[in-house]
Structures are given as structure tokens and as C-alpha cells.
N, C-alpha and C. Protein backbone atom coordinates (compact mmCIF):
# COMPACT_ATOMS: atom_id res chain seq x y z
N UNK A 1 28.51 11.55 4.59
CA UNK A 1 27.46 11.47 3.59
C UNK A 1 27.07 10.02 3.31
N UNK A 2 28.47 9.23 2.96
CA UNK A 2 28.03 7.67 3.03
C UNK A 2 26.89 7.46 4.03
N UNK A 3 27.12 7.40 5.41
CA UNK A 3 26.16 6.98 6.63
C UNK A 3 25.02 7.38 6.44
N UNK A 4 24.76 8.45 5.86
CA UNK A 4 23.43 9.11 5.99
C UNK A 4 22.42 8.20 4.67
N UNK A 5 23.07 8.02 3.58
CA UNK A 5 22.99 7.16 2.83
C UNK A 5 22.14 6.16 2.91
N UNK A 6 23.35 5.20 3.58
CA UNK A 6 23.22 3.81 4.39
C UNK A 6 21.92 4.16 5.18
N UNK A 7 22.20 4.76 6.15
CA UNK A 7 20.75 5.23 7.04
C UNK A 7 19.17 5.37 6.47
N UNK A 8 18.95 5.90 5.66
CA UNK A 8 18.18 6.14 5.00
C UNK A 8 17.77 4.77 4.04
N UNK A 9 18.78 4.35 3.09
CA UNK A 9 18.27 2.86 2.40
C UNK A 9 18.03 2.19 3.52
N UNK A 10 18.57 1.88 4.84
CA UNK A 10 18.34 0.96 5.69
C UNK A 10 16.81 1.09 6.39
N UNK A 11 16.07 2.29 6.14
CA UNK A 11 14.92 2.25 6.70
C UNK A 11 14.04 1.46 6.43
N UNK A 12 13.19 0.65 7.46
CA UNK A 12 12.29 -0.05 6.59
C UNK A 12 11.14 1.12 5.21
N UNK A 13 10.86 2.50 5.45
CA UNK A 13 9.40 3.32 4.88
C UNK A 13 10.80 3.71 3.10
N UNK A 14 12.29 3.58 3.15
CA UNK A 14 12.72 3.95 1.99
C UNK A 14 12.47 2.42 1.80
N UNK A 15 12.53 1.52 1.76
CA UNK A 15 12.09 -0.06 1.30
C UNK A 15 10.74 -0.19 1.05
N UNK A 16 9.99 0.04 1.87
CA UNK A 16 8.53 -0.24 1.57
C UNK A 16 8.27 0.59 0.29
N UNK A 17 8.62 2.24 0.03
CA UNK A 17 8.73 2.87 -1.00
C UNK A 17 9.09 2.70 -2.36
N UNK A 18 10.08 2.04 -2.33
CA UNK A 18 10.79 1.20 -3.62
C UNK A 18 10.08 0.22 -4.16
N UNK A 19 9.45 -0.29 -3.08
CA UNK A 19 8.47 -1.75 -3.70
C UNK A 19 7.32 -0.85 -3.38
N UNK A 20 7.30 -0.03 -3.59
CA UNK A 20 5.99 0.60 -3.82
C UNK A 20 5.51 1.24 -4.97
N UNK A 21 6.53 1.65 -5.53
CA UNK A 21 7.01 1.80 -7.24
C UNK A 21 6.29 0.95 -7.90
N UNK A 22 6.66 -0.61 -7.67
CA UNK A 22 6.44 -1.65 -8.62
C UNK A 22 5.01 -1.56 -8.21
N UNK A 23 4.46 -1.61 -6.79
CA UNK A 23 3.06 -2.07 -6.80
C UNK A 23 2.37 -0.75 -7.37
N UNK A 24 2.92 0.63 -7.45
CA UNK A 24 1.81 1.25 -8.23
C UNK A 24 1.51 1.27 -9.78
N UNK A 25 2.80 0.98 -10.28
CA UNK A 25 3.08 0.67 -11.58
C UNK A 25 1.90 -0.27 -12.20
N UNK A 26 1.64 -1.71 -11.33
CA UNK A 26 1.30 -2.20 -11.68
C UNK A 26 -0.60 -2.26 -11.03
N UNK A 27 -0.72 -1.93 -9.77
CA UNK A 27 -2.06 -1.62 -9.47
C UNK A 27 -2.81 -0.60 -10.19
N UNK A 28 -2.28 0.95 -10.44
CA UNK A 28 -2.32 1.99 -11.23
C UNK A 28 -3.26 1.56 -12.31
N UNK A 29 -2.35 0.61 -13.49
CA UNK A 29 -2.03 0.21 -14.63
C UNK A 29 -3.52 -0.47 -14.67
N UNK A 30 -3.80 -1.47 -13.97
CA UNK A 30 -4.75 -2.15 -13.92
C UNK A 30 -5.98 -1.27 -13.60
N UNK A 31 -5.99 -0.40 -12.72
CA UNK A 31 -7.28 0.20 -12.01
C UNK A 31 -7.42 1.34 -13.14
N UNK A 32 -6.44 1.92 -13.81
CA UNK A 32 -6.83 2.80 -14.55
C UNK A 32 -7.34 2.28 -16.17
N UNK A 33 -6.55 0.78 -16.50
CA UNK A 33 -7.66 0.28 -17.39
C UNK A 33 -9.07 -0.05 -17.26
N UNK A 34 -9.09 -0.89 -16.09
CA UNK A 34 -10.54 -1.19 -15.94
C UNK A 34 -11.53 -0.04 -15.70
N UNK A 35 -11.43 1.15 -15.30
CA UNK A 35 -11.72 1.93 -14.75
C UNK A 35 -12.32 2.61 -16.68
N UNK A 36 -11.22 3.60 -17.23
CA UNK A 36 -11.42 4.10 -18.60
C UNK A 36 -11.81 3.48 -19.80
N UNK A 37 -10.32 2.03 -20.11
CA UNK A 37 -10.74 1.13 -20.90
C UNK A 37 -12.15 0.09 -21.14
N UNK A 38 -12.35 -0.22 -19.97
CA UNK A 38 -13.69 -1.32 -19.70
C UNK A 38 -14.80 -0.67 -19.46
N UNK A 39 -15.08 0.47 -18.49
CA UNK A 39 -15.95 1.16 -18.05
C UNK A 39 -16.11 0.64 -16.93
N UNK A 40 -15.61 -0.26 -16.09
CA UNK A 40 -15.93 -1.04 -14.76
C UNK A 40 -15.61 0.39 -13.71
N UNK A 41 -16.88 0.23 -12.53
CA UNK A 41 -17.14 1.10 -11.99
C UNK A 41 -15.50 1.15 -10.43
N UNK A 42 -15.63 2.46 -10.39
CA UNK A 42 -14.60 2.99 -9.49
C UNK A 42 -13.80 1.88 -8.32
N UNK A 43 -15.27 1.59 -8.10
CA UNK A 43 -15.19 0.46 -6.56
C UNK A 43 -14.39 -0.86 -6.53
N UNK A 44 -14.93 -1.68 -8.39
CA UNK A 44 -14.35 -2.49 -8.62
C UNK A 44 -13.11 -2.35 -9.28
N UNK A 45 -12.79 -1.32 -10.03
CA UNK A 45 -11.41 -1.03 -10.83
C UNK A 45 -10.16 -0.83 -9.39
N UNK A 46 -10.83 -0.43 -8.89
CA UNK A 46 -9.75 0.20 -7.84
C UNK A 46 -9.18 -1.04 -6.53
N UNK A 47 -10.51 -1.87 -6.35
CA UNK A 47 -10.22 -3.24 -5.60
C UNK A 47 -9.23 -3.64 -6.37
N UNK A 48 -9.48 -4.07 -7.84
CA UNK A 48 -9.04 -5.07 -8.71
C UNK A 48 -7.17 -4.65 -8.57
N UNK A 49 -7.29 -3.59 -9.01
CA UNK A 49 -5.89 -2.75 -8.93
C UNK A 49 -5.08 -3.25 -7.48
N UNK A 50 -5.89 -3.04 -6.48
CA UNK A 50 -4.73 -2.86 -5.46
C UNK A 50 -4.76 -4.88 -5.43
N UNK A 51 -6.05 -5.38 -5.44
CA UNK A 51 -5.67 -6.82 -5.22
C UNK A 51 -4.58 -7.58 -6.18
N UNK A 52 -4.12 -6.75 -7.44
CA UNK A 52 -3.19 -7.89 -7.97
C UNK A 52 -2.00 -6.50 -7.81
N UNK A 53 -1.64 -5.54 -7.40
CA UNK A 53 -0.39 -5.12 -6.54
C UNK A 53 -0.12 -5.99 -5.08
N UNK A 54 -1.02 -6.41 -4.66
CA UNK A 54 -0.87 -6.70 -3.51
C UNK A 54 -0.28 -8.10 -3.63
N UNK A 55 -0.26 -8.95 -4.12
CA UNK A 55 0.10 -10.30 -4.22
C UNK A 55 2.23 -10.21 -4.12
N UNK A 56 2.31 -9.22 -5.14
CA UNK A 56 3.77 -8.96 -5.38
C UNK A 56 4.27 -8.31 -4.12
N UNK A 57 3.14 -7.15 -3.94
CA UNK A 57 3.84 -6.65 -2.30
C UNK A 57 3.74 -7.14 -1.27
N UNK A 58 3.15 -8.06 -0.80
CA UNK A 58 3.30 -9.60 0.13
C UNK A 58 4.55 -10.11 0.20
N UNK A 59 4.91 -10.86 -1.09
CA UNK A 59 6.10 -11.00 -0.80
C UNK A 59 7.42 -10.31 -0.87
N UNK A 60 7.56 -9.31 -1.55
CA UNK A 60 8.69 -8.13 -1.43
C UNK A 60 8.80 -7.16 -0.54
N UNK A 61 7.47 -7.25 0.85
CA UNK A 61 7.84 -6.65 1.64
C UNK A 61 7.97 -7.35 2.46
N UNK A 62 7.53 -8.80 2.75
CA UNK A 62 7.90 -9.66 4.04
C UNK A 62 9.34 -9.96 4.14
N UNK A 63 9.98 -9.98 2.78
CA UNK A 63 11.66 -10.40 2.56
C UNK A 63 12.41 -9.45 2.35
N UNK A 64 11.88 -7.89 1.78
CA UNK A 64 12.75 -7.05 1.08
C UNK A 64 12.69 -5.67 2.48
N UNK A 65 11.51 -5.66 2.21
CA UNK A 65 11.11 -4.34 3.08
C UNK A 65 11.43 -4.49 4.64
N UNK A 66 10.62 -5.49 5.70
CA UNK A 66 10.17 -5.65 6.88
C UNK A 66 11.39 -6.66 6.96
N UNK A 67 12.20 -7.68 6.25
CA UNK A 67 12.86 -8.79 6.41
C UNK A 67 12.19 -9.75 7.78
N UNK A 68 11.33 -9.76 7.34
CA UNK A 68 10.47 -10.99 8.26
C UNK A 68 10.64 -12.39 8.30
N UNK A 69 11.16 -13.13 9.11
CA UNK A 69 11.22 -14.82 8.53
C UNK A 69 9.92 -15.59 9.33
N UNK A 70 8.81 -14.89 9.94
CA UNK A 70 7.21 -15.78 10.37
C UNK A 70 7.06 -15.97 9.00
N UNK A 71 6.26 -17.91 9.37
CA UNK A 71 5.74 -18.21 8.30
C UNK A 71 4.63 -17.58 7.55
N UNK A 72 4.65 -17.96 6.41
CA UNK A 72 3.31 -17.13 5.51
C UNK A 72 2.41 -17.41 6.03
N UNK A 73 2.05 -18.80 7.00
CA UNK A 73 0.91 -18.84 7.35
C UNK A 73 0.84 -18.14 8.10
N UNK A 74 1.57 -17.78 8.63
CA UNK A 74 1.42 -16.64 10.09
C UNK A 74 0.93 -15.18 9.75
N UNK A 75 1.54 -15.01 8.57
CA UNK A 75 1.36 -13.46 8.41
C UNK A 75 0.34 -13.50 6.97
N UNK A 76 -0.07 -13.69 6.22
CA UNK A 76 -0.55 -14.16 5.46
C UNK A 76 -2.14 -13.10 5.57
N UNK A 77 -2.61 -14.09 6.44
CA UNK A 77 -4.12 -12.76 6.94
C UNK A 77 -3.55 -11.98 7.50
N UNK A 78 -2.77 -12.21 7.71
CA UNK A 78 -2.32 -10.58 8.67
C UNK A 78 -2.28 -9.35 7.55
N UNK A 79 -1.69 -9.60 6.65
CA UNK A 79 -1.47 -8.89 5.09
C UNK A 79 -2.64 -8.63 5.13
N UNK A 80 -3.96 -9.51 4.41
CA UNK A 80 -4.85 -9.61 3.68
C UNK A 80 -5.75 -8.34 4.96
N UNK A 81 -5.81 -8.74 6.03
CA UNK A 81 -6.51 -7.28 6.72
C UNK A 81 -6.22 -6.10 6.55
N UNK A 82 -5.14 -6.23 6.74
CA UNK A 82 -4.64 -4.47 6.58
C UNK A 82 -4.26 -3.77 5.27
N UNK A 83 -4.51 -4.99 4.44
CA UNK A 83 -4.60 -4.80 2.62
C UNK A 83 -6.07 -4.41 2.53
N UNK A 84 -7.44 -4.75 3.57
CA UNK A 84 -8.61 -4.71 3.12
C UNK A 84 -8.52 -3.16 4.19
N UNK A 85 -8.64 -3.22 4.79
CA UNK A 85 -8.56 -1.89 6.19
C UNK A 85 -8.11 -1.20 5.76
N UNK A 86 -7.20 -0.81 4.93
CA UNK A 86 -6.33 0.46 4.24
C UNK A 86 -7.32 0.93 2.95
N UNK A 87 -7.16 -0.57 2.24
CA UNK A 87 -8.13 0.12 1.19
C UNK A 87 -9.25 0.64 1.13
N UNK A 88 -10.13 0.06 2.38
CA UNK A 88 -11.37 0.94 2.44
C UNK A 88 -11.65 1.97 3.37
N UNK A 89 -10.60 2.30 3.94
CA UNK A 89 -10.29 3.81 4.57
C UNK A 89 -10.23 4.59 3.54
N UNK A 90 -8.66 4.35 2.98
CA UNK A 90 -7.73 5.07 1.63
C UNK A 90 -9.23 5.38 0.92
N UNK A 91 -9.50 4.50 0.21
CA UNK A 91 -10.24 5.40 -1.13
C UNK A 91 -12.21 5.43 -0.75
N UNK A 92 -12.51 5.02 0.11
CA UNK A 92 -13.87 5.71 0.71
C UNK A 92 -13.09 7.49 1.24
N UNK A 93 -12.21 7.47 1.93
CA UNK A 93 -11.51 9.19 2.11
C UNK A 93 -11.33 9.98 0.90
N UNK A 94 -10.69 9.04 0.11
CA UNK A 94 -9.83 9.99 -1.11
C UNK A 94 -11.20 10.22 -1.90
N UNK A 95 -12.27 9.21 -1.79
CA UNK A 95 -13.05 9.79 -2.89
C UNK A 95 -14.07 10.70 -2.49
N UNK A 96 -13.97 10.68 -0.97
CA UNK A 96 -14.69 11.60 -0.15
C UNK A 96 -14.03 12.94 -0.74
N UNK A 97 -12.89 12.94 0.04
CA UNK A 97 -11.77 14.59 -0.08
C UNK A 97 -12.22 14.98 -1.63
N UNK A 98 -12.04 14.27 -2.63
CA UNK A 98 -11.72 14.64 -4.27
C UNK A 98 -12.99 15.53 -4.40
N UNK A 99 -14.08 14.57 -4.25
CA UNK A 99 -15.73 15.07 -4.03
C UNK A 99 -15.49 16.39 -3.74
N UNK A 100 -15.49 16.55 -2.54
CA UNK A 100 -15.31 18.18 -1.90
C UNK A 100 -14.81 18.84 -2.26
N UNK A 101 -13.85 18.62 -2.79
CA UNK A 101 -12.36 19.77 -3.56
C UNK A 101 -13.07 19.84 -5.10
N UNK A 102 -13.06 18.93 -5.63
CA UNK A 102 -13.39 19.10 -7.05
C UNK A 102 -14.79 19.70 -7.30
N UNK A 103 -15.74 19.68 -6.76
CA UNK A 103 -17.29 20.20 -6.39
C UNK A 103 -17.05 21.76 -6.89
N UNK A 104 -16.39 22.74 -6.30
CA UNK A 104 -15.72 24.12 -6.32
C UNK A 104 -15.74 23.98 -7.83
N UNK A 105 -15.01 22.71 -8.75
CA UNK A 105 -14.73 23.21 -10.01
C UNK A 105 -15.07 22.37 -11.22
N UNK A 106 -15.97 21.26 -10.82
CA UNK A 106 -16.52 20.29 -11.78
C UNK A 106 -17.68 19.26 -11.26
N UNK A 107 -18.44 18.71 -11.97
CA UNK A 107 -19.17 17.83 -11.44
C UNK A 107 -19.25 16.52 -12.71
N UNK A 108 -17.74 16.97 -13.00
CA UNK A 108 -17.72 15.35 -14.01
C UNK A 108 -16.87 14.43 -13.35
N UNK A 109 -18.26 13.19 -13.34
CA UNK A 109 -17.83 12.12 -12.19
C UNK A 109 -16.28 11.42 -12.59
N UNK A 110 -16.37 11.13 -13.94
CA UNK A 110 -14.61 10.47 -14.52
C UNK A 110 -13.73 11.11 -14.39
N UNK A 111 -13.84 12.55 -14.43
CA UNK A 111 -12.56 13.18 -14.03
C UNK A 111 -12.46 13.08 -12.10
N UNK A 112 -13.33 13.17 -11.49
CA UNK A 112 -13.42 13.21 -9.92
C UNK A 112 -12.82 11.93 -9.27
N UNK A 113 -13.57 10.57 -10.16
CA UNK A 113 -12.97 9.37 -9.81
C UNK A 113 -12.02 8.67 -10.16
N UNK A 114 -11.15 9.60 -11.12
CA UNK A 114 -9.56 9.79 -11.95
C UNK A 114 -8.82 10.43 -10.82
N UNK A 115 -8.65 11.30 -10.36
CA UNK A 115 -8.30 12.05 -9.64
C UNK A 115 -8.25 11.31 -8.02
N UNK A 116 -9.41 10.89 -7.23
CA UNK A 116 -9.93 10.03 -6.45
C UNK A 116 -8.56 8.85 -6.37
N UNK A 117 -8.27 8.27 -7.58
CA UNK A 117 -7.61 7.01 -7.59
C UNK A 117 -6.34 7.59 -6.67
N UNK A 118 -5.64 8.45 -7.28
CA UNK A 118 -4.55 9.11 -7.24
C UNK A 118 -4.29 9.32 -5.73
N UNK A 119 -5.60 10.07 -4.76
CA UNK A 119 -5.56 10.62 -3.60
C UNK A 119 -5.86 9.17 -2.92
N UNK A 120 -6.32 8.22 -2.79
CA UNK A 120 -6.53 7.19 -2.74
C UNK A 120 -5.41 6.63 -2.08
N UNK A 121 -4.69 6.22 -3.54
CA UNK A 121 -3.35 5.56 -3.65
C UNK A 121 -2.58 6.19 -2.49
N UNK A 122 -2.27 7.71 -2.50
CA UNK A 122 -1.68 8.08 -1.46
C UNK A 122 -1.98 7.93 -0.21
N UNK A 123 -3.29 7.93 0.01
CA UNK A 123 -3.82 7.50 1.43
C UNK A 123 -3.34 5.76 1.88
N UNK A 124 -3.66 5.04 0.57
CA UNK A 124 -3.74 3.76 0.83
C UNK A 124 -1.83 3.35 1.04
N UNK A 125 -1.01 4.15 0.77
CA UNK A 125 0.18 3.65 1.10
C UNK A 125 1.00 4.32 2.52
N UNK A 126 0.31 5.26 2.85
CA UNK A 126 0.54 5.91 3.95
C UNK A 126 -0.25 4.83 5.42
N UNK A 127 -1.19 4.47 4.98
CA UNK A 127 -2.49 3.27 5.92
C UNK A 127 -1.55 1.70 5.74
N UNK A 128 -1.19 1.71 4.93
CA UNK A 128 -0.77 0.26 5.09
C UNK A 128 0.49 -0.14 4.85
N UNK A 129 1.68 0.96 5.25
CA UNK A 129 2.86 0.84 5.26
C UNK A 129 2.89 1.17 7.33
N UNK A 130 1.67 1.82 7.50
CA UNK A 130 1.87 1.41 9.28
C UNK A 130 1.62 0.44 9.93
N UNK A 131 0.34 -0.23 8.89
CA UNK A 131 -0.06 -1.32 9.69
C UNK A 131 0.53 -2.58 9.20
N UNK A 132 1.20 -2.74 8.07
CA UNK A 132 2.15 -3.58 8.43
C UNK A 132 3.41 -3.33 8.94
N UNK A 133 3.58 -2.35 8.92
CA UNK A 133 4.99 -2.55 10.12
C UNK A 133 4.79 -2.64 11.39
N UNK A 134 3.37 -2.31 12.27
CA UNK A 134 2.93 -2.54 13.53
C UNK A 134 2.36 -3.64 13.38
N UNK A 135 1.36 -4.47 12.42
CA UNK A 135 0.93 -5.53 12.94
C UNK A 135 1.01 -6.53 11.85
N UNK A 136 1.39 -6.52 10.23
CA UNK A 136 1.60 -7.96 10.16
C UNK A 136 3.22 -8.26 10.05
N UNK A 137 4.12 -7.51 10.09
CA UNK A 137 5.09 -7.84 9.89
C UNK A 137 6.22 -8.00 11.26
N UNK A 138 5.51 -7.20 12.46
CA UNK A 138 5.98 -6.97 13.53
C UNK A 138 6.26 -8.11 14.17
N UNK A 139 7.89 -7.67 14.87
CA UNK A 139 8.16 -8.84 15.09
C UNK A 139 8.41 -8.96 16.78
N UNK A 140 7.91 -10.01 17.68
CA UNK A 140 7.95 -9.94 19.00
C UNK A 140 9.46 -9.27 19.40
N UNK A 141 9.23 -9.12 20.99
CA UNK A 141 10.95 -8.66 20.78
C UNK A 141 11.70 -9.66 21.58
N UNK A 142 11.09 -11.29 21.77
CA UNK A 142 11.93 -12.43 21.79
C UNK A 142 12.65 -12.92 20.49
N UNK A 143 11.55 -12.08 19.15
CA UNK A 143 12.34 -12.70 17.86
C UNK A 143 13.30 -11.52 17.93
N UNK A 144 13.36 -10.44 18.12
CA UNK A 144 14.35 -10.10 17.68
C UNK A 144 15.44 -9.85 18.55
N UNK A 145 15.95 -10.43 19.41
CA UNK A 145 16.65 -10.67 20.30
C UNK A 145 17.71 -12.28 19.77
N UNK A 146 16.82 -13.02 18.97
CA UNK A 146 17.05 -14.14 18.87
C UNK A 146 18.28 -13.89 17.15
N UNK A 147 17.70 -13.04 16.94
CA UNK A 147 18.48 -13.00 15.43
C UNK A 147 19.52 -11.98 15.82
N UNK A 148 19.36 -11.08 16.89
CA UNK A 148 20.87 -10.25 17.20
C UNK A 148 21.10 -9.84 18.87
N UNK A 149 21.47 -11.39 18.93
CA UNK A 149 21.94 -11.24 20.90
C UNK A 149 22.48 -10.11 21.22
N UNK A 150 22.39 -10.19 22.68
CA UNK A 150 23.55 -8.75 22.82
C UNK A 150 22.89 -7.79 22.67
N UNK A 151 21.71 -7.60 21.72
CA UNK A 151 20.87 -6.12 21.41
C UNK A 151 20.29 -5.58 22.51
């Protein structure tokens, strides 16, 4: 039972998950104020949200999640693409899907683009927990040869 444990925390997607907590906590938090509290429209509440989660999940997944040691300059845009590429897959889809589903049973836009965030979010962490583990965090396989010879 221990191993299986171990196995499982050792994955990079149970790491990325954990710090995924904090970034929804805090993207959420933000997109759902600006969004209800302010009245700022869907597009911008929801950028705003994931752009200040994203700053924290930069660095808690290059060290915590992926344990990456390329410099920030290296990976840096690499983040920032697949932070922009996710998000405008993720929630142009989610607010697509919500549209369609919710249509059947409402046509009130705040509840659709409440809902939207949510399907979103899920899209947007499923999109950019692959593409950084395939492309900004990925590591050649001379680096990783170099940190555990013998492999």
C-alpha cells in the first residue's frame, strides 16, 4: 500500500493537481469577482483569473510539479504559450459546450457564463497540464541522463 502511495504522489499529473488547488483557489476567486462583483465581461474576468493563477503556477510547477532546472529564460515563453493556447481552447469550448447544454434549460447569460467558468477551468487544466509536460517543461533525454546516469 505504501508503494502505491509513493507511486501515485510521485506522479508528475498528482503534483500538477495539488498546485492546482492553489491556482484555482486563487484564479476562481479573481474571475468570479470580476466577473459578478465588477460586472467585467466573461472574456476579461476569466483572462484576468487565469493570468494572476498563472504567475504562482510557473513557478510551483517548474520546481514542485515537472522539477525542471532550464533556466526561466528558457522556459518562461514556453509557459506563457501554452498558458495562452489552453486558455483559448479551454474556455472558447467550455463556453461553447455550456451554450448548448444550458440552451435546453435557460437563456440567462450570468448563469451560462457562471457555469462556462467552471467547464472552462476543467478544460483549461486538462490542455495545459499536457502541454507543459510535453513542451515547456520537457526535458531532452541528454538532460535527463545527466541528472541519473546509468538510466
Amino acid at each position: 500500500m505504501g508503494t502505491l502511495v509513493l507511486k501515485v504522489w510521485n506522479h508528475s499529473l498528482t503534483r500538477f493537481l495539488l498546485i492546482g488547488v492553489i491556482n484555482t483557489i486563487v484564479g476562481l476567486s479573481t474571475t468570479y469577482l470580476l466577473l459578478n462583483l465588477f460586472g467585467i465581461s466573461y472574456w476579461i474576468s476569466t483572462f484576468a483569473g487565469n493570468c494572476t493563477g498563472g504567475v504562482t503556477s510557473y513557478f510551483l510547477n517548474r520546481s514542485f510539479t515537472f522539477r525542471n532546472s532550464a533556466s526561466v529564460g528558457t522556459s518562461w515563453w514556453k509557459f506563457i504559450l501554452v498558458l495562452l493556447a489552453s486558455y483559448a481552447v479551454s474556455y472558447s469550448l467550455g463556453l461553447q459546450i455550456t451554450r448548448w447544454v444550458l440552451a435546453l434549460f435557460t437563456d440567462n447569460t450570468a448563469w451560462i457564463e457562471n457555469v462556462a467558468v467552471l467547464v472552462g477551468s476543467v478544460l483549461y487544466t486538462l490542455t495545459s497540464y499536457l502541454g507543459h509536460k510535453w513542451f515547456t517543461f520537457r526535458e531532452s533525454k541528454s538532460d535527463s541522463t545527466k541528472k541519473h546516469p546509468g538510466a
